[in-house]
Protein backbone atom coordinates (compact mmCIF):
# COMPACT_ATOMS: atom_id res chain seq x y z
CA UNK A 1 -10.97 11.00 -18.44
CA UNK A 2 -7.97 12.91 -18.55
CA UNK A 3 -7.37 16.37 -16.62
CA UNK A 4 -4.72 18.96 -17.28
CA UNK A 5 -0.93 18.22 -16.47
CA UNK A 6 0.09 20.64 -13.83
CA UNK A 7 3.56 20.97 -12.33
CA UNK A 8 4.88 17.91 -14.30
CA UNK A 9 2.40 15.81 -13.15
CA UNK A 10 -0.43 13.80 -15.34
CA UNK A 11 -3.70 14.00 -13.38
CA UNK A 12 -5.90 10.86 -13.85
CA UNK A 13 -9.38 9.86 -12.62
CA UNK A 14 -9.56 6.41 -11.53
CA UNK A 15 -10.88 4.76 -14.58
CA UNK A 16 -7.66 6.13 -16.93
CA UNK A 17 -5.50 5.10 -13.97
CA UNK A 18 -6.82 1.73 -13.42
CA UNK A 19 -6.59 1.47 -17.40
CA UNK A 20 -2.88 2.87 -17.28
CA UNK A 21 -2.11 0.52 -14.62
CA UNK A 22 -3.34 -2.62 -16.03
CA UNK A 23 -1.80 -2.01 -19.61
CA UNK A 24 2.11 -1.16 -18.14
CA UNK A 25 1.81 -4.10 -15.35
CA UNK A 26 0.66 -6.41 -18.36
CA UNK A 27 4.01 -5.38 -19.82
CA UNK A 28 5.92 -6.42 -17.08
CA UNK A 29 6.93 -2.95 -16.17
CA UNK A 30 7.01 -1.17 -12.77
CA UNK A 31 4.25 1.22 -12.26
CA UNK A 32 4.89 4.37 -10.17
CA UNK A 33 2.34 6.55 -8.51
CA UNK A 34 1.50 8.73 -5.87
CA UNK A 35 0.11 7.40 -2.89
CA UNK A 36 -3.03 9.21 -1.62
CA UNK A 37 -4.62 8.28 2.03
CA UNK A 38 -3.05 7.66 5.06
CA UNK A 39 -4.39 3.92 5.75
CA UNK A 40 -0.55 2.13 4.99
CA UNK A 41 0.40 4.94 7.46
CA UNK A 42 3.71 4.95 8.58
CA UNK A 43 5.06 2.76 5.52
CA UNK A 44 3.19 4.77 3.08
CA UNK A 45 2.33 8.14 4.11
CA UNK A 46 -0.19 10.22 1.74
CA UNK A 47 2.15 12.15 -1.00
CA UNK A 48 4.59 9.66 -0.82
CA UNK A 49 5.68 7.92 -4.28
CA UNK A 50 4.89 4.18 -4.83
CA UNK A 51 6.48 1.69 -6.97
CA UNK A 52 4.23 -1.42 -7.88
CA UNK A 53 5.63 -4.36 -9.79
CA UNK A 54 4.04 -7.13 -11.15
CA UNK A 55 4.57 -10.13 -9.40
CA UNK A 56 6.16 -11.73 -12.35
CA UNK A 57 5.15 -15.38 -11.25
CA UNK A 58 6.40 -15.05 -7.79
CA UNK A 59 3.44 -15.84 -5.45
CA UNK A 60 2.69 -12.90 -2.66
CA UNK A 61 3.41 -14.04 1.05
CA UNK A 62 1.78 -12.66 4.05
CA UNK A 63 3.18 -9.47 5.19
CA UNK A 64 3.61 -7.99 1.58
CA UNK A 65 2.29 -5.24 0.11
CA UNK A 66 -0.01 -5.74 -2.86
CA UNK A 67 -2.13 -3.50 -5.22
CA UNK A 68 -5.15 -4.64 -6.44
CA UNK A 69 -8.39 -3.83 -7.84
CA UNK A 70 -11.69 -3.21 -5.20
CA UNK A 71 -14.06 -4.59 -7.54
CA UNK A 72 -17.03 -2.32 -5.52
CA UNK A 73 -15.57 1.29 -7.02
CA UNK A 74 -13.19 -0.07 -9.61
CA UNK A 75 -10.37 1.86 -7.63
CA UNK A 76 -6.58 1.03 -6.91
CA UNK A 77 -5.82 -0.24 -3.56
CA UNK A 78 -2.30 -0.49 -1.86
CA UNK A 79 -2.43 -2.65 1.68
CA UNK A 80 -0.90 -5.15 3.20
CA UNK A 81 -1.67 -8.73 2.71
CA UNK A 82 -2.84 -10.65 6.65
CA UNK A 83 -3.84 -13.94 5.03
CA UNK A 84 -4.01 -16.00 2.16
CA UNK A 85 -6.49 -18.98 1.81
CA UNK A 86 -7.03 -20.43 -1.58
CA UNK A 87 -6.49 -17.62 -4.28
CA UNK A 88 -8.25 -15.40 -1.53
CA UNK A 89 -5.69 -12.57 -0.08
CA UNK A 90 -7.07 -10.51 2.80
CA UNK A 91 -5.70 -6.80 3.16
CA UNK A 92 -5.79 -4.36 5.42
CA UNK A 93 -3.88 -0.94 5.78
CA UNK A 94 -1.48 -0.88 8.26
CA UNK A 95 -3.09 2.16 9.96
CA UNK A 96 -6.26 0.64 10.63
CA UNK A 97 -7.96 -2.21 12.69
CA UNK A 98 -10.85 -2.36 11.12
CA UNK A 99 -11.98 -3.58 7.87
CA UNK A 100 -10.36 -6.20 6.13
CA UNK A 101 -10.75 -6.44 2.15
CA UNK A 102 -10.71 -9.54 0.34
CA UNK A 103 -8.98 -9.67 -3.44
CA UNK A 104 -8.94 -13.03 -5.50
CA UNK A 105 -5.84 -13.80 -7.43
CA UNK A 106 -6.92 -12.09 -10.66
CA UNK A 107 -7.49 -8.58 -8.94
CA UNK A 108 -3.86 -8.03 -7.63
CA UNK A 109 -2.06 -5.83 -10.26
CA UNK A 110 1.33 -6.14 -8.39
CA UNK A 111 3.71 -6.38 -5.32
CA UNK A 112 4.44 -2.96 -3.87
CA UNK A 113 8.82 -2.65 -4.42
CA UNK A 114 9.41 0.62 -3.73
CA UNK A 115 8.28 4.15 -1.66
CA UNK A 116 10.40 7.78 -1.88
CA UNK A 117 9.45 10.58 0.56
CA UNK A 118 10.41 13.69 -0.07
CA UNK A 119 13.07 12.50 -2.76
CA UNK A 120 14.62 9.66 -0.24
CA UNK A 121 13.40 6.07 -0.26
CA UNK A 122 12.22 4.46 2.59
CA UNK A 123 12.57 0.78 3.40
CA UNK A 124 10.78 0.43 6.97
CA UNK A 125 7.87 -2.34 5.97
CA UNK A 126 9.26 -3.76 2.74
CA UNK A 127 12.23 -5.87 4.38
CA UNK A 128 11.72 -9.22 6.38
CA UNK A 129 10.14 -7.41 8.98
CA UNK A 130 6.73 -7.43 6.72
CA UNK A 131 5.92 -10.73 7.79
CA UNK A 132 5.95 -9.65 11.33
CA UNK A 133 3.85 -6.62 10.70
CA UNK A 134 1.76 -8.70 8.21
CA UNK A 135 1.10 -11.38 11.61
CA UNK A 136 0.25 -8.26 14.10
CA UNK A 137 -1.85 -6.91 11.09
CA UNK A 138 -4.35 -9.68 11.32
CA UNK A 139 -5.98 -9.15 14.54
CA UNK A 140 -5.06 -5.18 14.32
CA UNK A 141 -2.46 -4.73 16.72
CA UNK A 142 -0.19 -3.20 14.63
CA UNK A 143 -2.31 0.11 14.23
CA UNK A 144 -3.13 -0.06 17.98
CA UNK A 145 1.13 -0.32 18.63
CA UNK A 146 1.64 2.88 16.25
CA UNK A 147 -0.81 4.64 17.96
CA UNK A 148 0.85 3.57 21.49
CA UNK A 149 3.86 4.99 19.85
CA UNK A 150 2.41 7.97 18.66
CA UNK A 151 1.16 9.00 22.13
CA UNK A 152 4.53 8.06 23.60
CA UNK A 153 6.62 10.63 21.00
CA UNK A 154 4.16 12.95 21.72
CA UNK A 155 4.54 13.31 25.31
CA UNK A 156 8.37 12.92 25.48
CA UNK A 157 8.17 15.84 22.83
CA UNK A 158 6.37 17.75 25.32
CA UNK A 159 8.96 17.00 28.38
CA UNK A 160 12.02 18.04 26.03
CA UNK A 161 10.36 21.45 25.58
């Protein structure tokens, strides 16, 4: 269940941590954790340290970032919510344009509130500008504009050298 602590980190295998999660958010106390994966890619980037709160009777809007529970492999998920019909959200990761998930109500654990890279936080996705990326989300375009991006960096990189 548990594995060794190493570098002042507790190691958990998804059962403990979905246990762990569930018992703090219960309490009405922010959860942090570190991200693995590279689907939320740029927002969350893999290493980077998450903050989930509950949602403390605040409903979740489109555009915000949720964790819930993917009732297939009982595992933690962190993506952003492109619709909500009914007590239905749909999620996908920012860095993909392909599958969508679907969450009911009781699944999500919390609203995502906070992300630190490399000991700095990082606010890019969180702010009012969620909604927007939540919007392009929903038919993919937002992964398919970050990888436009990418491609442009990369070749201006290449002209500066």
């Amino acid at each position: 269940m548990l594995s060794n602590i190493h570098s002042g980190e507790l190691r958990l295998d998804k059962d403990a941590l979905m246990t762990l999660a569930d018992a703090v958010l219960l309490r009405d106390v922010p959860f942090r954790i570190q991200a693995k994966g590279g689907s939320m890619s740029p927002v969350i980037r893999n290493g980077d340290v998450i903050t989930i709160s509950p949602l403390a009777g605040c409903k979740a809007v489109c555009g915000d970032v949720l964790a819930f529970v993917n009732r297939l492999n009982n595992s933690l998920l962190v993506h952003r919510v492109i619709r909500i019909k009914g007590d239905d959200y749909f999620f996908r990761g920012d860095n993909s344009s392909g599958t969508v998930e679907v969450a009911a109500a009781d699944q999500i654990l919390g609203r995502l509130t906070g992300v630190e890279r490399n000991g700095k936080a990082v606010h890019f996705g969180l702010g009012p500008e969620r909604i927007l990326i939540g919007f392009l989300n929903r038919s993919g375009g937002f992964s398919l504009m970050i990888k436009s991006a990418r491609k442009v960096f990369q070749l201006l990189q290449r002209r500066i050298r």
